[in-house]
PDB file of N, CA and C in Angstrom:
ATOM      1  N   UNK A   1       0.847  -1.187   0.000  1.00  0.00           N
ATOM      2  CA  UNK A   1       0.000   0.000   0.000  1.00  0.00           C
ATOM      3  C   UNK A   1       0.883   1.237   0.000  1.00  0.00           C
ATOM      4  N   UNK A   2       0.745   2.308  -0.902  1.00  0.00           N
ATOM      5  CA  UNK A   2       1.267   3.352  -0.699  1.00  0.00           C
ATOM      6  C   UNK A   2       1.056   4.388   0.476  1.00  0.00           C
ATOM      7  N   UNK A   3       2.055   4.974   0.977  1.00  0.00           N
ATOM      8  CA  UNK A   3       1.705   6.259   1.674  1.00  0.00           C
ATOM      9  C   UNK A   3       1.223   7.205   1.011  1.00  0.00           C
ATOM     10  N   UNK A   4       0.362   8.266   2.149  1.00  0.00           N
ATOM     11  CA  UNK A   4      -0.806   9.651   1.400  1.00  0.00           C
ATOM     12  C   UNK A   4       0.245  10.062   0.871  1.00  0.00           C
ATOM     13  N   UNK A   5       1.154  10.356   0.929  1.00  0.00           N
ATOM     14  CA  UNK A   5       2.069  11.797   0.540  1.00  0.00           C
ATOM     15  C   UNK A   5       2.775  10.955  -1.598  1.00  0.00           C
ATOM     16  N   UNK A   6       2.831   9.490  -1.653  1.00  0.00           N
ATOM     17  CA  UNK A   6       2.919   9.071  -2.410  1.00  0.00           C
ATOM     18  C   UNK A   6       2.262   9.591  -3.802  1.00  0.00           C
ATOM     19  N   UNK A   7       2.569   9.753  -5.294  1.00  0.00           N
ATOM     20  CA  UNK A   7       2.014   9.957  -6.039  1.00  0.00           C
ATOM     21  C   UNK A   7       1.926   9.235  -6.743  1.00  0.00           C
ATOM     22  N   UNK A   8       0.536   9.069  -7.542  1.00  0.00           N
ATOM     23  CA  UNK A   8      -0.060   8.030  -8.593  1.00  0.00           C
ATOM     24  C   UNK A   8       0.384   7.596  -9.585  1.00  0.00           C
ATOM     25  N   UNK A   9       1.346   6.096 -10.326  1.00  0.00           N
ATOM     26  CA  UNK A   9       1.522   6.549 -11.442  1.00  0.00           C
ATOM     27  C   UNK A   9       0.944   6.676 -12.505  1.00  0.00           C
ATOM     28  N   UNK A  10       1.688   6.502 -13.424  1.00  0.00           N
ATOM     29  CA  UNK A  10       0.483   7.048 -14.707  1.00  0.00           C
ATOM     30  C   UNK A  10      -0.652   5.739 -14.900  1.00  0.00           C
ATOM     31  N   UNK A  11      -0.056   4.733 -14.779  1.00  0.00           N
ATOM     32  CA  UNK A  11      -0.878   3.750 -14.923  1.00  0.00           C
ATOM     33  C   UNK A  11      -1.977   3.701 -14.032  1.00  0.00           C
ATOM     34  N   UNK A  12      -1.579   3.603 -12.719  1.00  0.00           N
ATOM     35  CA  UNK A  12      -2.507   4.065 -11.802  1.00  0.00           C
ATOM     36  C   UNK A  12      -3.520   5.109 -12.123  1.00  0.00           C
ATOM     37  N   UNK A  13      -3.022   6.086 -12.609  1.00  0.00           N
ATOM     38  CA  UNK A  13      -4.007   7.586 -12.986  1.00  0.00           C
ATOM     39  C   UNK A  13      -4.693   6.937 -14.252  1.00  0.00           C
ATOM     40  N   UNK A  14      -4.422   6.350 -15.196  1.00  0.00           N
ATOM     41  CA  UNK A  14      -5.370   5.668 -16.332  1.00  0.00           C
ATOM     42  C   UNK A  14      -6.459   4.749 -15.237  1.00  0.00           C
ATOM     43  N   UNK A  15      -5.441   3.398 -14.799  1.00  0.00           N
ATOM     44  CA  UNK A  15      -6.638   2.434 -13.827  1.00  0.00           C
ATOM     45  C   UNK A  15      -7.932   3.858 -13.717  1.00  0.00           C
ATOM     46  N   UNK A  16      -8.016   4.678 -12.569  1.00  0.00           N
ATOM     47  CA  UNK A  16      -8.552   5.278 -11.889  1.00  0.00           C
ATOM     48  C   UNK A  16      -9.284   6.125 -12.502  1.00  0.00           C
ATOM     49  N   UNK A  17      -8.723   6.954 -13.878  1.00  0.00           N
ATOM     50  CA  UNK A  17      -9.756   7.164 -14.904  1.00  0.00           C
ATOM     51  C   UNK A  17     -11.149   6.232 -15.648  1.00  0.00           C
ATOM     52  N   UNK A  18     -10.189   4.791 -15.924  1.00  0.00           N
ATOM     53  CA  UNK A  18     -11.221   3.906 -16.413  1.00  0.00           C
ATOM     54  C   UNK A  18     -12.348   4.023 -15.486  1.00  0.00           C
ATOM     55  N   UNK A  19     -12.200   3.605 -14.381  1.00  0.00           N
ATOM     56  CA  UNK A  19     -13.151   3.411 -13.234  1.00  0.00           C
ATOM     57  C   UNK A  19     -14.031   4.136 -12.958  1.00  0.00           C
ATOM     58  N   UNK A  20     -13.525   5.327 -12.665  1.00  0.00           N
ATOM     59  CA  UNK A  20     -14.729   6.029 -12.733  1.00  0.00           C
ATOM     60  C   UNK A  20     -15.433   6.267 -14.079  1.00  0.00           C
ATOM     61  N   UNK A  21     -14.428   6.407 -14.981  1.00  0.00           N
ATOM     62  CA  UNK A  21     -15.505   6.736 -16.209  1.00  0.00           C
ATOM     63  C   UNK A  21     -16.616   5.713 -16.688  1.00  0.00           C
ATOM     64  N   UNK A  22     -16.314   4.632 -16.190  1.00  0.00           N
ATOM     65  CA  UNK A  22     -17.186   3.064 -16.002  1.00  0.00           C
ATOM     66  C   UNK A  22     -18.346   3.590 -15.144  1.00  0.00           C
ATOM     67  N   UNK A  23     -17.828   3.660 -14.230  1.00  0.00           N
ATOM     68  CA  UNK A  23     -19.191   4.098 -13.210  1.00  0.00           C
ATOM     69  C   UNK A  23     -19.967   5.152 -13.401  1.00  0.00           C
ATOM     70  N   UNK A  24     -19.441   6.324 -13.945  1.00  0.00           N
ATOM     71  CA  UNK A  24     -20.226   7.486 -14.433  1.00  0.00           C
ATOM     72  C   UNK A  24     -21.152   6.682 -15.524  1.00  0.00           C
ATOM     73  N   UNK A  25     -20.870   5.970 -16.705  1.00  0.00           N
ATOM     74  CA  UNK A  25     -21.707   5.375 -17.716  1.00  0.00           C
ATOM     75  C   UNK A  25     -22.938   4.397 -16.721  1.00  0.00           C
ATOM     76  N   UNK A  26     -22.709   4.035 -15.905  1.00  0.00           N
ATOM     77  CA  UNK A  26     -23.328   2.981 -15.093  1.00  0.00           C
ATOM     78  C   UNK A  26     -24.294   3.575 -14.568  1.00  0.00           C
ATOM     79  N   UNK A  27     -23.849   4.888 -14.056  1.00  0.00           N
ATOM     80  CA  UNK A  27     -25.284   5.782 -13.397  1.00  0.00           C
ATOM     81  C   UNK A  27     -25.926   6.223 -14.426  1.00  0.00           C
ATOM     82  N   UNK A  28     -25.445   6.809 -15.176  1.00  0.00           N
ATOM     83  CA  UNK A  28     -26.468   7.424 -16.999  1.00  0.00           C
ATOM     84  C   UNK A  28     -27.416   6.411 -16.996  1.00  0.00           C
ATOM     85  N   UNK A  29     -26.635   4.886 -16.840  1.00  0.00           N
ATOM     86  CA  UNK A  29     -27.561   4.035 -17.659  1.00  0.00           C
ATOM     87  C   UNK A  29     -28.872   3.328 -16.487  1.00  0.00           C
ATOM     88  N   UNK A  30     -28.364   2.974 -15.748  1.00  0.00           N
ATOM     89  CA  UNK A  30     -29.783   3.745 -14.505  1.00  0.00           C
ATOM     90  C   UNK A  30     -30.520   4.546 -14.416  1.00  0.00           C
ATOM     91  N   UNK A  31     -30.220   5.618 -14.395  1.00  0.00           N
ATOM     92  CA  UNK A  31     -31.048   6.517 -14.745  1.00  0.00           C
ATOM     93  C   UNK A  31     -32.464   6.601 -16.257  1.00  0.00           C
ATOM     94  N   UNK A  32     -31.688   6.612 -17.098  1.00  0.00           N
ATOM     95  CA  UNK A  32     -31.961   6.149 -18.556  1.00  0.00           C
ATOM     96  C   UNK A  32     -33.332   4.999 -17.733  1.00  0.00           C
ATOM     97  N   UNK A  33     -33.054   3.842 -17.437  1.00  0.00           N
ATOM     98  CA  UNK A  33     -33.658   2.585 -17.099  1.00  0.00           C
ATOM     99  C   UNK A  33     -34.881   2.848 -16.382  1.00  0.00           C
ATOM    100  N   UNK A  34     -34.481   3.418 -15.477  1.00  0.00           N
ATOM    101  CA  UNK A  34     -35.395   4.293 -13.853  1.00  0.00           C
ATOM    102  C   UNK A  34     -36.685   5.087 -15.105  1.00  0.00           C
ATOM    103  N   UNK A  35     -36.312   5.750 -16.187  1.00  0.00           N
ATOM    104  CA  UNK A  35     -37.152   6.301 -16.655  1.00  0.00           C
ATOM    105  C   UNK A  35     -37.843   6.161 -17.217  1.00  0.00           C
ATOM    106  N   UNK A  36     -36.907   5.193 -17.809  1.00  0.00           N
ATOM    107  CA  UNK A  36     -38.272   3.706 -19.043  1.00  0.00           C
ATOM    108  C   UNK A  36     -39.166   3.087 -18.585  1.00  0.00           C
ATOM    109  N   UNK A  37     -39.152   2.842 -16.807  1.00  0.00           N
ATOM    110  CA  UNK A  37     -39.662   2.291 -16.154  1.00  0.00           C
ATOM    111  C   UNK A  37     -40.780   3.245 -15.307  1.00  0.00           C
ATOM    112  N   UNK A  38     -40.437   4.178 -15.670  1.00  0.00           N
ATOM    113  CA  UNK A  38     -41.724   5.268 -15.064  1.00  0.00           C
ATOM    114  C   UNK A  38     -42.353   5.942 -16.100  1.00  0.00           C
ATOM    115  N   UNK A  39     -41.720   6.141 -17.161  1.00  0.00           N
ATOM    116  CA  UNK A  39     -42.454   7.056 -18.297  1.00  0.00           C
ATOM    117  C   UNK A  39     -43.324   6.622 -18.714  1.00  0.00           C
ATOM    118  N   UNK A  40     -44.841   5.728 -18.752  1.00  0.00           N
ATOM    119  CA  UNK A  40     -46.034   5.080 -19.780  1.00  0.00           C
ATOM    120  C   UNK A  40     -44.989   4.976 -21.141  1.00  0.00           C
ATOM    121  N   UNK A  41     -44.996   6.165 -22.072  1.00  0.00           N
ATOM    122  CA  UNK A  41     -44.679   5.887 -23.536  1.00  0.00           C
ATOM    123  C   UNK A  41     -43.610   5.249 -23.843  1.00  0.00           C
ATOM    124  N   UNK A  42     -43.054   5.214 -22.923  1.00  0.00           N
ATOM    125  CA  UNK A  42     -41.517   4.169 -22.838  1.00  0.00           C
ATOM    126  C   UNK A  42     -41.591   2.689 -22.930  1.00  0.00           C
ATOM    127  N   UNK A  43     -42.388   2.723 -22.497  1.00  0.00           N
ATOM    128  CA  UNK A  43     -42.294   1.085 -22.441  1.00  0.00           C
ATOM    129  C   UNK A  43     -42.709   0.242 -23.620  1.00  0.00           C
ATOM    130  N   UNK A  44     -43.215   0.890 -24.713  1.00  0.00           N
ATOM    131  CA  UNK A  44     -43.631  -0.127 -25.917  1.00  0.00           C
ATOM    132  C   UNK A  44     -43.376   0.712 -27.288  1.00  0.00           C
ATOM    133  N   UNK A  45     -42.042   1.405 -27.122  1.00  0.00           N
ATOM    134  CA  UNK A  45     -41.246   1.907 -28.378  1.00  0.00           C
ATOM    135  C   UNK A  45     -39.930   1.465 -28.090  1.00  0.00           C
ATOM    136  N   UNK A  46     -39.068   1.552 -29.466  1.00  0.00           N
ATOM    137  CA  UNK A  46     -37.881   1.580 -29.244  1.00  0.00           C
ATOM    138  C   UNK A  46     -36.867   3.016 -29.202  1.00  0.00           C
ATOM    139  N   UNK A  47     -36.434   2.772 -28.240  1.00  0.00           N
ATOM    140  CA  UNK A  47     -36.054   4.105 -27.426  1.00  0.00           C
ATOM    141  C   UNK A  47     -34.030   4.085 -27.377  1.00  0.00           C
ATOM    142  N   UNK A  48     -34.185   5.615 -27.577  1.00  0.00           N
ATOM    143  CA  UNK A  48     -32.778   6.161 -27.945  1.00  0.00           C
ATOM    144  C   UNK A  48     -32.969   6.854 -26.883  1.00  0.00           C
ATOM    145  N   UNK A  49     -31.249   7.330 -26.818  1.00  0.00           N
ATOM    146  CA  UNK A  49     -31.240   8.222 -24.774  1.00  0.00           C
ATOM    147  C   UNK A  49     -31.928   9.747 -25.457  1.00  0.00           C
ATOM    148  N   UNK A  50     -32.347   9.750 -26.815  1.00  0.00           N
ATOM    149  CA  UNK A  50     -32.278  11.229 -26.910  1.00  0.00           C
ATOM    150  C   UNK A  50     -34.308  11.003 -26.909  1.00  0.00           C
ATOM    151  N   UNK A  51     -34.837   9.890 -27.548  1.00  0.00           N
ATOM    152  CA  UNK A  51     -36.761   9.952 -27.575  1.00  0.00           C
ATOM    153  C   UNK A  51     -36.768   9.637 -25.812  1.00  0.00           C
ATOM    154  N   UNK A  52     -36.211   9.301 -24.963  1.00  0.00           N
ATOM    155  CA  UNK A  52     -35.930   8.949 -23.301  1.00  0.00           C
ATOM    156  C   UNK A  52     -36.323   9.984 -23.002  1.00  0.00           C
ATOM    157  N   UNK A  53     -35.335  11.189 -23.322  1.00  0.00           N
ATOM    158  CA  UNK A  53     -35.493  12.770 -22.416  1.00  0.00           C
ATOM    159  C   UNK A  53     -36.458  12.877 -23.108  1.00  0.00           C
ATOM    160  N   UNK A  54     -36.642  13.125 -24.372  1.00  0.00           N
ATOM    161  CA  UNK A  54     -37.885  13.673 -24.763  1.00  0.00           C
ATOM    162  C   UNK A  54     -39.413  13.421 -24.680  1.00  0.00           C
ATOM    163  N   UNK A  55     -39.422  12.337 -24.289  1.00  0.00           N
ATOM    164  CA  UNK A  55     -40.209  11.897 -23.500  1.00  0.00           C
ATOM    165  C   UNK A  55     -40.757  11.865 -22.594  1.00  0.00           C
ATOM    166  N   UNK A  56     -39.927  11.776 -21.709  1.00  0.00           N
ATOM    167  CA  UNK A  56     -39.695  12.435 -20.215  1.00  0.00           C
ATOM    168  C   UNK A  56     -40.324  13.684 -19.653  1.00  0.00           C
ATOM    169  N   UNK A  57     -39.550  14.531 -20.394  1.00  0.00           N
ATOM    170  CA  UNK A  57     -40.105  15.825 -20.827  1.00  0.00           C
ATOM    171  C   UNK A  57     -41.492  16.273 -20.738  1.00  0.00           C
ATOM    172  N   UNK A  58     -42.082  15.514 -21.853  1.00  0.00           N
ATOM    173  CA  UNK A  58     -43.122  15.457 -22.394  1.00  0.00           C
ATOM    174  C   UNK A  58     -44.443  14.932 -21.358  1.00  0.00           C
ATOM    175  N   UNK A  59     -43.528  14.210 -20.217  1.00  0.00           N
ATOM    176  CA  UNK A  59     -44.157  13.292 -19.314  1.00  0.00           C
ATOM    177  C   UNK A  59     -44.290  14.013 -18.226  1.00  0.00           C
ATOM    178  N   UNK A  60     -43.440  14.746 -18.035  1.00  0.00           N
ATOM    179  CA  UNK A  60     -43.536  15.654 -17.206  1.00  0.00           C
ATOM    180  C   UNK A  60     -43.749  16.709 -17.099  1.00  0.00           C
ATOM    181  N   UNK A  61     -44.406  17.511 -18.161  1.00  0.00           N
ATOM    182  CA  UNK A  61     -45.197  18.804 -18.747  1.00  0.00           C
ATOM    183  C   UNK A  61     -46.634  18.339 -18.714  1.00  0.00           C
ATOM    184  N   UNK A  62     -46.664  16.980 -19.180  1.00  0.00           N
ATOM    185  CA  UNK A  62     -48.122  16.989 -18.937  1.00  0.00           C
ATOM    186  C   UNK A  62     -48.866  16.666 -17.414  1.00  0.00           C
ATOM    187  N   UNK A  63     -48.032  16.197 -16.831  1.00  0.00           N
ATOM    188  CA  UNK A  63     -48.081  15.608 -14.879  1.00  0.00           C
ATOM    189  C   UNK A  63     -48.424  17.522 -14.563  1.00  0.00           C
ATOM    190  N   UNK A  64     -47.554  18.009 -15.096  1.00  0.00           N
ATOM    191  CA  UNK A  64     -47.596  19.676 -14.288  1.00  0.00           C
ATOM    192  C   UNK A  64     -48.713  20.399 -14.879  1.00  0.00           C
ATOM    193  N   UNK A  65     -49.393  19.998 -16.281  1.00  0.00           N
ATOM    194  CA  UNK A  65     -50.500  20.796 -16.444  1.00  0.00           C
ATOM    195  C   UNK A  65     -51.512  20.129 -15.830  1.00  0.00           C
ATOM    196  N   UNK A  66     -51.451  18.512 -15.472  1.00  0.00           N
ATOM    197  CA  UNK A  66     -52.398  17.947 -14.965  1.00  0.00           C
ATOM    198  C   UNK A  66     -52.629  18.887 -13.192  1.00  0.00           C
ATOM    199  N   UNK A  67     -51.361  18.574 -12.771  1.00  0.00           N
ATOM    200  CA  UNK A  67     -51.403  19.466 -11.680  1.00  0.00           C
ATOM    201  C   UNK A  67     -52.069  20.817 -11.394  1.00  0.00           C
ATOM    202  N   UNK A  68     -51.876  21.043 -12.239  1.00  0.00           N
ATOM    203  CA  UNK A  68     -52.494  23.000 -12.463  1.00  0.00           C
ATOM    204  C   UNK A  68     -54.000  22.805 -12.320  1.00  0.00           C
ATOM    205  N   UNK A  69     -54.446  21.834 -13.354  1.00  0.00           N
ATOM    206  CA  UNK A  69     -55.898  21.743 -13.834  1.00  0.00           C
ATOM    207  C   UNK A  69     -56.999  21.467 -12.407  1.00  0.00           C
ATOM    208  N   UNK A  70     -56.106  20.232 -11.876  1.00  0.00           N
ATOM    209  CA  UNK A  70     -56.449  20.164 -10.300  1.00  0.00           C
ATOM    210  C   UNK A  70     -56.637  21.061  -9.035  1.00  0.00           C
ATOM    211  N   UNK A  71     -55.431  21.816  -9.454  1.00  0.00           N
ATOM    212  CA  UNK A  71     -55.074  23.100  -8.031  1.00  0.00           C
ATOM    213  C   UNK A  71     -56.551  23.768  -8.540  1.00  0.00           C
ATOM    214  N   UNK A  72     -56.896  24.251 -10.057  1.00  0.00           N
ATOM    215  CA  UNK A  72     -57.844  25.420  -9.974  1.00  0.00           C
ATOM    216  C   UNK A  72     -58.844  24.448  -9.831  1.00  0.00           C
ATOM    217  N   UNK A  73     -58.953  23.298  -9.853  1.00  0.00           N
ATOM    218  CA  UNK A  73     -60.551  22.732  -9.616  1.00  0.00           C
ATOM    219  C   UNK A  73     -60.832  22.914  -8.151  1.00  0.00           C
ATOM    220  N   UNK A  74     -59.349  22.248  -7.636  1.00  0.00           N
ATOM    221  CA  UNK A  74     -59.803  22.787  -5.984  1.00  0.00           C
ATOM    222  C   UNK A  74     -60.387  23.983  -5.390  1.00  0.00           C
ATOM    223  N   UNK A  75     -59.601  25.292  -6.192  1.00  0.00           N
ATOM    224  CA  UNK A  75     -59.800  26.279  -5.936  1.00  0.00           C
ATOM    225  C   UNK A  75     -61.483  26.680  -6.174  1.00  0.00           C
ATOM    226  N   UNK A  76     -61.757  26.230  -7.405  1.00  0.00           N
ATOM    227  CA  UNK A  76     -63.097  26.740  -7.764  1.00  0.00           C
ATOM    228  C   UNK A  76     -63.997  26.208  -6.551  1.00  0.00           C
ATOM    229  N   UNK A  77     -63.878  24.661  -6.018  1.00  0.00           N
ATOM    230  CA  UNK A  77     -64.690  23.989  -5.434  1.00  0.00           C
ATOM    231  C   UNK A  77     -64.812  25.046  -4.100  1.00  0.00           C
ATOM    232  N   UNK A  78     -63.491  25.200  -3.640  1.00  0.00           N
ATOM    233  CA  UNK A  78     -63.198  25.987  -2.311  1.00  0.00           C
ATOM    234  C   UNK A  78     -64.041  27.405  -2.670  1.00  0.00           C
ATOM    235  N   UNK A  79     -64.102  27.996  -3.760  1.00  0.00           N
ATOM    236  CA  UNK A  79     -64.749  29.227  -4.105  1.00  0.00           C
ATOM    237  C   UNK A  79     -66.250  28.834  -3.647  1.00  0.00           C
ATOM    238  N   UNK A  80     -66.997  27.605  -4.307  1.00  0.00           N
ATOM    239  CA  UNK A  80     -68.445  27.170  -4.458  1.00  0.00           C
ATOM    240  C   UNK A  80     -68.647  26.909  -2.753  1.00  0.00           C
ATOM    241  N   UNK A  81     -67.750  26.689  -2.378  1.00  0.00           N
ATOM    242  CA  UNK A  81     -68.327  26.090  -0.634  1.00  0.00           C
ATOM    243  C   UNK A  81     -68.041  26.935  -0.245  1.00  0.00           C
ATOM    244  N   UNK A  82     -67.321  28.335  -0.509  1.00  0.00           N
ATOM    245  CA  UNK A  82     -67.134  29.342   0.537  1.00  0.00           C
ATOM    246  C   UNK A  82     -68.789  30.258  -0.036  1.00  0.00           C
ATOM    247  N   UNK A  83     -69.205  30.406  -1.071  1.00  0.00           N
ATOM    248  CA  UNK A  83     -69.883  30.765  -1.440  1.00  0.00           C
ATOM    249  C   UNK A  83     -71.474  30.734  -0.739  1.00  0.00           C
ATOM    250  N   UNK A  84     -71.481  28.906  -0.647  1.00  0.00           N
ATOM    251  CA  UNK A  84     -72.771  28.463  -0.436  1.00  0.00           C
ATOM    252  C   UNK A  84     -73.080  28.351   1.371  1.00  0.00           C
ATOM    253  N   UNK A  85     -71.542  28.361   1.462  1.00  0.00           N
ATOM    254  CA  UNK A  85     -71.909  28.329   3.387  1.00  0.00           C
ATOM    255  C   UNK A  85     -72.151  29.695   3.573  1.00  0.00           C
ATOM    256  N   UNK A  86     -72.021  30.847   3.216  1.00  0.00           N
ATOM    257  CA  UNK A  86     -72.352  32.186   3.377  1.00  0.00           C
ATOM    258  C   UNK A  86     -73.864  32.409   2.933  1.00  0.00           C
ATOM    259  N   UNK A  87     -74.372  31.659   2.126  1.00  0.00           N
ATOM    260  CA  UNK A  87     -75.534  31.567   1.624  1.00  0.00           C
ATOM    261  C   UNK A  87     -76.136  30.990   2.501  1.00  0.00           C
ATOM    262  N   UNK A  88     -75.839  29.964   3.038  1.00  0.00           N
ATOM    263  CA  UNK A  88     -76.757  29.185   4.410  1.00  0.00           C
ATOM    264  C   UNK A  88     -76.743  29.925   5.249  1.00  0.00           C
ATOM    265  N   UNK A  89     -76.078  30.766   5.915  1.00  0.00           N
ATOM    266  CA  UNK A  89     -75.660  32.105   7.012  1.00  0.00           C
ATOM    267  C   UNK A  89     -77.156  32.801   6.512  1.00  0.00           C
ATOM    268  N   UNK A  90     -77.520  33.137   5.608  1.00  0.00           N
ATOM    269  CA  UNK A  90     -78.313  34.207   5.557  1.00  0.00           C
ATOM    270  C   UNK A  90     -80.133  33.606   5.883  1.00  0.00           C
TER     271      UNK A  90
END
């Protein structure tokens, strides 16, 4: 085992490049996977990392307008019951 103060050699500094650059590809491709596996349209095309994001994307623009559409339904509902309990008041 080397001592801290020791420096890497080159071979060592390649080893240690490979490695991580292995593992960096390893998380992409998890990720990538994680998404195929949550996206609906993913799962019954054949898919490139670039229709993945775009997809994705796409998957997740529509989750946030779905969201929106909800918040104002709540809101309206909350409008109609603030409305009608003031109406029972009278």
């Amino acid at each position: 085992k080397k001592q801290p103060h020791e420096l890497l050699t080159d071979a060592e500094k390649k080893a240690n490049h490979i490695a991580s650059e292995q593992k960096r590809r390893q998380n992409i491709r998890i990720g990538f996977d994680s998404l195929v596996e949550i996206v609906p349209t993913l799962s019954e095309c054949q898919r490139s990392e670039a229709l993945i994001l775009q997809k994705s994307v796409d998957y997740i623009q529509r989750l946030l307008d779905q969201k929106n559409e909800l918040k104002n339904r709540v809101r309206d509902l909350q409008v109609n019951l603030g409305e009608s309990a003031d109406g029972d008041e009278s």
